[in-house]
N, C-alpha and C. Protein backbone atom coordinates (compact mmCIF):
# COMPACT_ATOMS: atom_id res chain seq x y z
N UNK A 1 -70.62 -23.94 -83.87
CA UNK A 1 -71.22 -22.62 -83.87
C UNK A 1 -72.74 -22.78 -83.70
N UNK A 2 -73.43 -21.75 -83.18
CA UNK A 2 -75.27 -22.58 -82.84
C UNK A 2 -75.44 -21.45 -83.95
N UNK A 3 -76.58 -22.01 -83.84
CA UNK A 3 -77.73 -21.60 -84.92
C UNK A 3 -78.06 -20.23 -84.90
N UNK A 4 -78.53 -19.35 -85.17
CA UNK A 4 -78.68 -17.81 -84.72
C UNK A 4 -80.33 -18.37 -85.51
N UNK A 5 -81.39 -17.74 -84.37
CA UNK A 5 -82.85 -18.09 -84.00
C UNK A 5 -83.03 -16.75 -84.57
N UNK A 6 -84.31 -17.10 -85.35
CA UNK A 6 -84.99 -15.47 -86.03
C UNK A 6 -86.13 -16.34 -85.46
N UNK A 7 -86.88 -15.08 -85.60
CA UNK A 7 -88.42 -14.59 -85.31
C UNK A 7 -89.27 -15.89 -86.07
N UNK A 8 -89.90 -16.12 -85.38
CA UNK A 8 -91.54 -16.99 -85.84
C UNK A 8 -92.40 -16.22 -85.28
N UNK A 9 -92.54 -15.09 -85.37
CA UNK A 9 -93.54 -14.17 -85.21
C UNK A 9 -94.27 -13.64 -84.33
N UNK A 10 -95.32 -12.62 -84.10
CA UNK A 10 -95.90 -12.37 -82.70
C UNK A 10 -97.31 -13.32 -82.67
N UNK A 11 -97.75 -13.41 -81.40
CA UNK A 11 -99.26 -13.88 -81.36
C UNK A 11 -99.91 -12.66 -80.47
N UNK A 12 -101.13 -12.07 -81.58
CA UNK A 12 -101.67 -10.88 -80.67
C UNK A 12 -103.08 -11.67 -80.52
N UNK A 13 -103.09 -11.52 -79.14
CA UNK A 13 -104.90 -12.14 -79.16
C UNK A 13 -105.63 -11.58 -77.87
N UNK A 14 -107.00 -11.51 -77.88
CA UNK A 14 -107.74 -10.53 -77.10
C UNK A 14 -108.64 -11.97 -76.51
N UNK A 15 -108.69 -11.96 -74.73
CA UNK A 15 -109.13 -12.81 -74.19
C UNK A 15 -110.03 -12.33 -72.86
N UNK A 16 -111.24 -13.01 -73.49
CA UNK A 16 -111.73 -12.82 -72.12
C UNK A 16 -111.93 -13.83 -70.94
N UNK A 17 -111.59 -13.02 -69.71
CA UNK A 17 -111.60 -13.58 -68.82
C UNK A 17 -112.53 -13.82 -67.57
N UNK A 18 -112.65 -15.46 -67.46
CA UNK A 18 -113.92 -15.32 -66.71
C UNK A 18 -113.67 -15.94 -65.25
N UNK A 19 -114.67 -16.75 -64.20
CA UNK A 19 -114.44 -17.35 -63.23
C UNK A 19 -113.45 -18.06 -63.41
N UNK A 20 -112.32 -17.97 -62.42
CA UNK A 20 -111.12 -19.20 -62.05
C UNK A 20 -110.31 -19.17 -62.82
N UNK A 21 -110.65 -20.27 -63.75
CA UNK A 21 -109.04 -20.63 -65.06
C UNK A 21 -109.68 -20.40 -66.48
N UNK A 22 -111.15 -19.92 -66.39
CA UNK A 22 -111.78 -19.99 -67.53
C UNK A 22 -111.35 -19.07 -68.63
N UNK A 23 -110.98 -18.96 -69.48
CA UNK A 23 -110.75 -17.90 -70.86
C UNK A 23 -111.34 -18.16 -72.01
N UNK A 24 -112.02 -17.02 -73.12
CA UNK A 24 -112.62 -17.37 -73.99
C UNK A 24 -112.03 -16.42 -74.99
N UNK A 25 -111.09 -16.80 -76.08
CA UNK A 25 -110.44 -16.31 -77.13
C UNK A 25 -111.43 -15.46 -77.91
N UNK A 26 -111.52 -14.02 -77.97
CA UNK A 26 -112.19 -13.17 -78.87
C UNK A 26 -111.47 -12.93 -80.25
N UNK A 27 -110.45 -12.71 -79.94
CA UNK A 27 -109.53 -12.40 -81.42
C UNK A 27 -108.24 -13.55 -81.44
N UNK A 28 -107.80 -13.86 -82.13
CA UNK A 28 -106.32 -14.17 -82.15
C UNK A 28 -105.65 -14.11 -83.82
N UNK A 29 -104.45 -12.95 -83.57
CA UNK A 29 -103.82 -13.10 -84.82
C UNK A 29 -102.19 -13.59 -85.19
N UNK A 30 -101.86 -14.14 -85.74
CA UNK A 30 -100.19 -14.35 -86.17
C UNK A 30 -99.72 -12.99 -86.92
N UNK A 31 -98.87 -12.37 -86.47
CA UNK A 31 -98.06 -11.44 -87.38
C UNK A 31 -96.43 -12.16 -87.35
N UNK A 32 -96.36 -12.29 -88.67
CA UNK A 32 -94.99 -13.11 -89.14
C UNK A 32 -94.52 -12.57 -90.17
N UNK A 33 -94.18 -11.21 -89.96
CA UNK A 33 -93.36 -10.48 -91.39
C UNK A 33 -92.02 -11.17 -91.98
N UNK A 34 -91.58 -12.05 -91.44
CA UNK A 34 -90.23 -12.88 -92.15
C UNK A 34 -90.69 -13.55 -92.99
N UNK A 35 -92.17 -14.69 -92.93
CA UNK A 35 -92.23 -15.33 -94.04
C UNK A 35 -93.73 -14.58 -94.32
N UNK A 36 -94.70 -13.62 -94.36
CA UNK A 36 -95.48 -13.31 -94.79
C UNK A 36 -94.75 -11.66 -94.91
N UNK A 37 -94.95 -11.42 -96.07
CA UNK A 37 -94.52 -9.84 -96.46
C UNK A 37 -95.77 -9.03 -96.50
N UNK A 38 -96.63 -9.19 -95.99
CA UNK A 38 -98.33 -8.72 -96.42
C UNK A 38 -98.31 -8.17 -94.42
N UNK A 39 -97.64 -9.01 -93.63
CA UNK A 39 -97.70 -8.79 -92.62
C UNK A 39 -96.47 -7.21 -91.99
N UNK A 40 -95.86 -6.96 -92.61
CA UNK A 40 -94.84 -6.20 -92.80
C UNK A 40 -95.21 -4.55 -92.72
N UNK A 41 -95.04 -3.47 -91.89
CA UNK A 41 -95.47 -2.63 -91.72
C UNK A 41 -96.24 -2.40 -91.07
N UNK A 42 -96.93 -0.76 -90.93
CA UNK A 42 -98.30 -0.58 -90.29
C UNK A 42 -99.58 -1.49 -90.26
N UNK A 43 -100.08 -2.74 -89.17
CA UNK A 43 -100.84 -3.48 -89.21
C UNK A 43 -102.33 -2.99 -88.42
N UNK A 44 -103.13 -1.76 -88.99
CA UNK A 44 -104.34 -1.39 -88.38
C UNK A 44 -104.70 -2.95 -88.01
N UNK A 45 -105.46 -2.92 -86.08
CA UNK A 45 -106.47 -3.90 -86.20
C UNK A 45 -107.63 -3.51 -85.53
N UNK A 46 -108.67 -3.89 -86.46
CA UNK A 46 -110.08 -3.32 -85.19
C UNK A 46 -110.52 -4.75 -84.88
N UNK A 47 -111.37 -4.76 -83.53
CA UNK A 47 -111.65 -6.20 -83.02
C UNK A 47 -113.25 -5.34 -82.49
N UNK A 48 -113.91 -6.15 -82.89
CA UNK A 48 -115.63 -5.64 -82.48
C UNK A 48 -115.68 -7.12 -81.71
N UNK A 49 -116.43 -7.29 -80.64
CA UNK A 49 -116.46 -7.93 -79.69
C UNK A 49 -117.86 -8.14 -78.77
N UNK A 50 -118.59 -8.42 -77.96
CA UNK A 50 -119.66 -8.82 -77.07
C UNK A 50 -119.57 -9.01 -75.99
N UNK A 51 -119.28 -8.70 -74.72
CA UNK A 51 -119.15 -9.85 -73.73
C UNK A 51 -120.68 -10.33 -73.26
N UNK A 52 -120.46 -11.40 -73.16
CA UNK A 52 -122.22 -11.86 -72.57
C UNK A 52 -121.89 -11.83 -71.47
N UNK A 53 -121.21 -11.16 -70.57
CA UNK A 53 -121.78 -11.03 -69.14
C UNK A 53 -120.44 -9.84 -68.78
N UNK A 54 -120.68 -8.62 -67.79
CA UNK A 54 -119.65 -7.95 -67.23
C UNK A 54 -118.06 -8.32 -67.01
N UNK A 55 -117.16 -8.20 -67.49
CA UNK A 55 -115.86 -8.83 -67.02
C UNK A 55 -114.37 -8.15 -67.28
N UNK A 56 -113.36 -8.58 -67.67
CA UNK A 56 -112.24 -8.43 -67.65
C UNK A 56 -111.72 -8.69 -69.07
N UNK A 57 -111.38 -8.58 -69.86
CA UNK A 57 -110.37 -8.69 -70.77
C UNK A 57 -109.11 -8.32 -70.91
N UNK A 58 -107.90 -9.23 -71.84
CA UNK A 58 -106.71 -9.12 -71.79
C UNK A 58 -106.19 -9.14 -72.96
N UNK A 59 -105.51 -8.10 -73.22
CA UNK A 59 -104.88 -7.54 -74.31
C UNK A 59 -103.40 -8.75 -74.16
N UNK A 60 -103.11 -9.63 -75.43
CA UNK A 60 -101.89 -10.03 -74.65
C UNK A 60 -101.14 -10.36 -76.08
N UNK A 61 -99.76 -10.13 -75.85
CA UNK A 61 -98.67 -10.09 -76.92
C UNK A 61 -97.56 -11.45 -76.66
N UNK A 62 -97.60 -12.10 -77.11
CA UNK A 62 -96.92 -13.55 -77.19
C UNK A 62 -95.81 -13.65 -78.32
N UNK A 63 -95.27 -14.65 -78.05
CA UNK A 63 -94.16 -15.38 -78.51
C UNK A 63 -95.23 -16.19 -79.92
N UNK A 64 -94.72 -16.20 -81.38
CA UNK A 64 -94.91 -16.95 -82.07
C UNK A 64 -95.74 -18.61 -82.05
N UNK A 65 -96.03 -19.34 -82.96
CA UNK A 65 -96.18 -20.87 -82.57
C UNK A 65 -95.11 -21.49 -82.36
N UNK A 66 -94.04 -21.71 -81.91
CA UNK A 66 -92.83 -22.20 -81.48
C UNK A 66 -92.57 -22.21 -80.44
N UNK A 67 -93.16 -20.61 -79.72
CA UNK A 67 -93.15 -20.83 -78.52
C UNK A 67 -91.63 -19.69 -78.38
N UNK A 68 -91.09 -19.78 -79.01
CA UNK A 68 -90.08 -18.43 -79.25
C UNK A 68 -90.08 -17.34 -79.23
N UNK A 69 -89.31 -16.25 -78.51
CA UNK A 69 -89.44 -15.50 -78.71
C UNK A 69 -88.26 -14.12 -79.18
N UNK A 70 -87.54 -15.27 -79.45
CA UNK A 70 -86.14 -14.69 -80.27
C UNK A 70 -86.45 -13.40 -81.54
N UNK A 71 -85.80 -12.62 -81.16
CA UNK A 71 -85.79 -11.42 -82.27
C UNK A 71 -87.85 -11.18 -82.41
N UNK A 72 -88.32 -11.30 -81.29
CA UNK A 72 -89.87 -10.42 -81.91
C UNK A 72 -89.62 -9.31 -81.24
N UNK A 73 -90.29 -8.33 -81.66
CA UNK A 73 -90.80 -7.02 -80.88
C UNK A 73 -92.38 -6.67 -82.13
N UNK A 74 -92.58 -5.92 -81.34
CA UNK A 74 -93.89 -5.34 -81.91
C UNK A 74 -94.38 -3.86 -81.15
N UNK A 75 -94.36 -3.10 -82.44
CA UNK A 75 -94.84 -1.91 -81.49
C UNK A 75 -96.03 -1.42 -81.26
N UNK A 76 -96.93 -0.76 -80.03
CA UNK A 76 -98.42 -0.76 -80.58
C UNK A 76 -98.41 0.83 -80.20
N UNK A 77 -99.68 1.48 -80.92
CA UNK A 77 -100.03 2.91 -81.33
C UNK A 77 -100.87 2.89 -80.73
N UNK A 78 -101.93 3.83 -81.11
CA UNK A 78 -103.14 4.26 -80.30
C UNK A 78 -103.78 3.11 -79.97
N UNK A 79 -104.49 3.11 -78.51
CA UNK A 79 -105.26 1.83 -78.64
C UNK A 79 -106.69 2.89 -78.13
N UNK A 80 -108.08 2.26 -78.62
CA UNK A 80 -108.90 2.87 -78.86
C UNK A 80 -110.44 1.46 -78.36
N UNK A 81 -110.90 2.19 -77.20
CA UNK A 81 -111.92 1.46 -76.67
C UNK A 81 -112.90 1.99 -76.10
N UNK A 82 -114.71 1.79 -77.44
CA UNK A 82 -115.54 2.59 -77.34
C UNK A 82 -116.49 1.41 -76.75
């Protein structure tokens, strides 16, 4: 019988993007409500940020540290950019 795979959690992280292959991590968070219960529910996040030069950023929703992405979902609400 195999194993039935739960969640190792989401990776939310905010990246900016520059010439070519370059990226520079502004935020990055783990949400892992299976083994953190603090993570569980409504997770407000504000991210205050800089860019030192005009560019692109990427909102991006990932697979856990495992690399898995068995049983995640994540839902997102207002998103808000002043």
């Amino acid at each position: 019988m195999d194993r039935i795979q739960t969640s190792d959690g989401v990776e939310i992280a905010l990246v900016e993007l520059g010439p070519g292959e370059a990226r520079r991590i502004l935020y990055t968070r783990l949400l892992d409500p299976r083994d953190h219960p603090a993570d569980r529910g409504y997770q407000p996040i504000r991210i205050k940020f800089v860019l030192e030069r005009e560019g692109d950023v990427q909102l991006f929703f990932g697979p856990g540290p495992n690399g898995r992405d068995t049983r995640d979902w994540i839902k997102m609400d207002r998103l808000l950019i002043e």
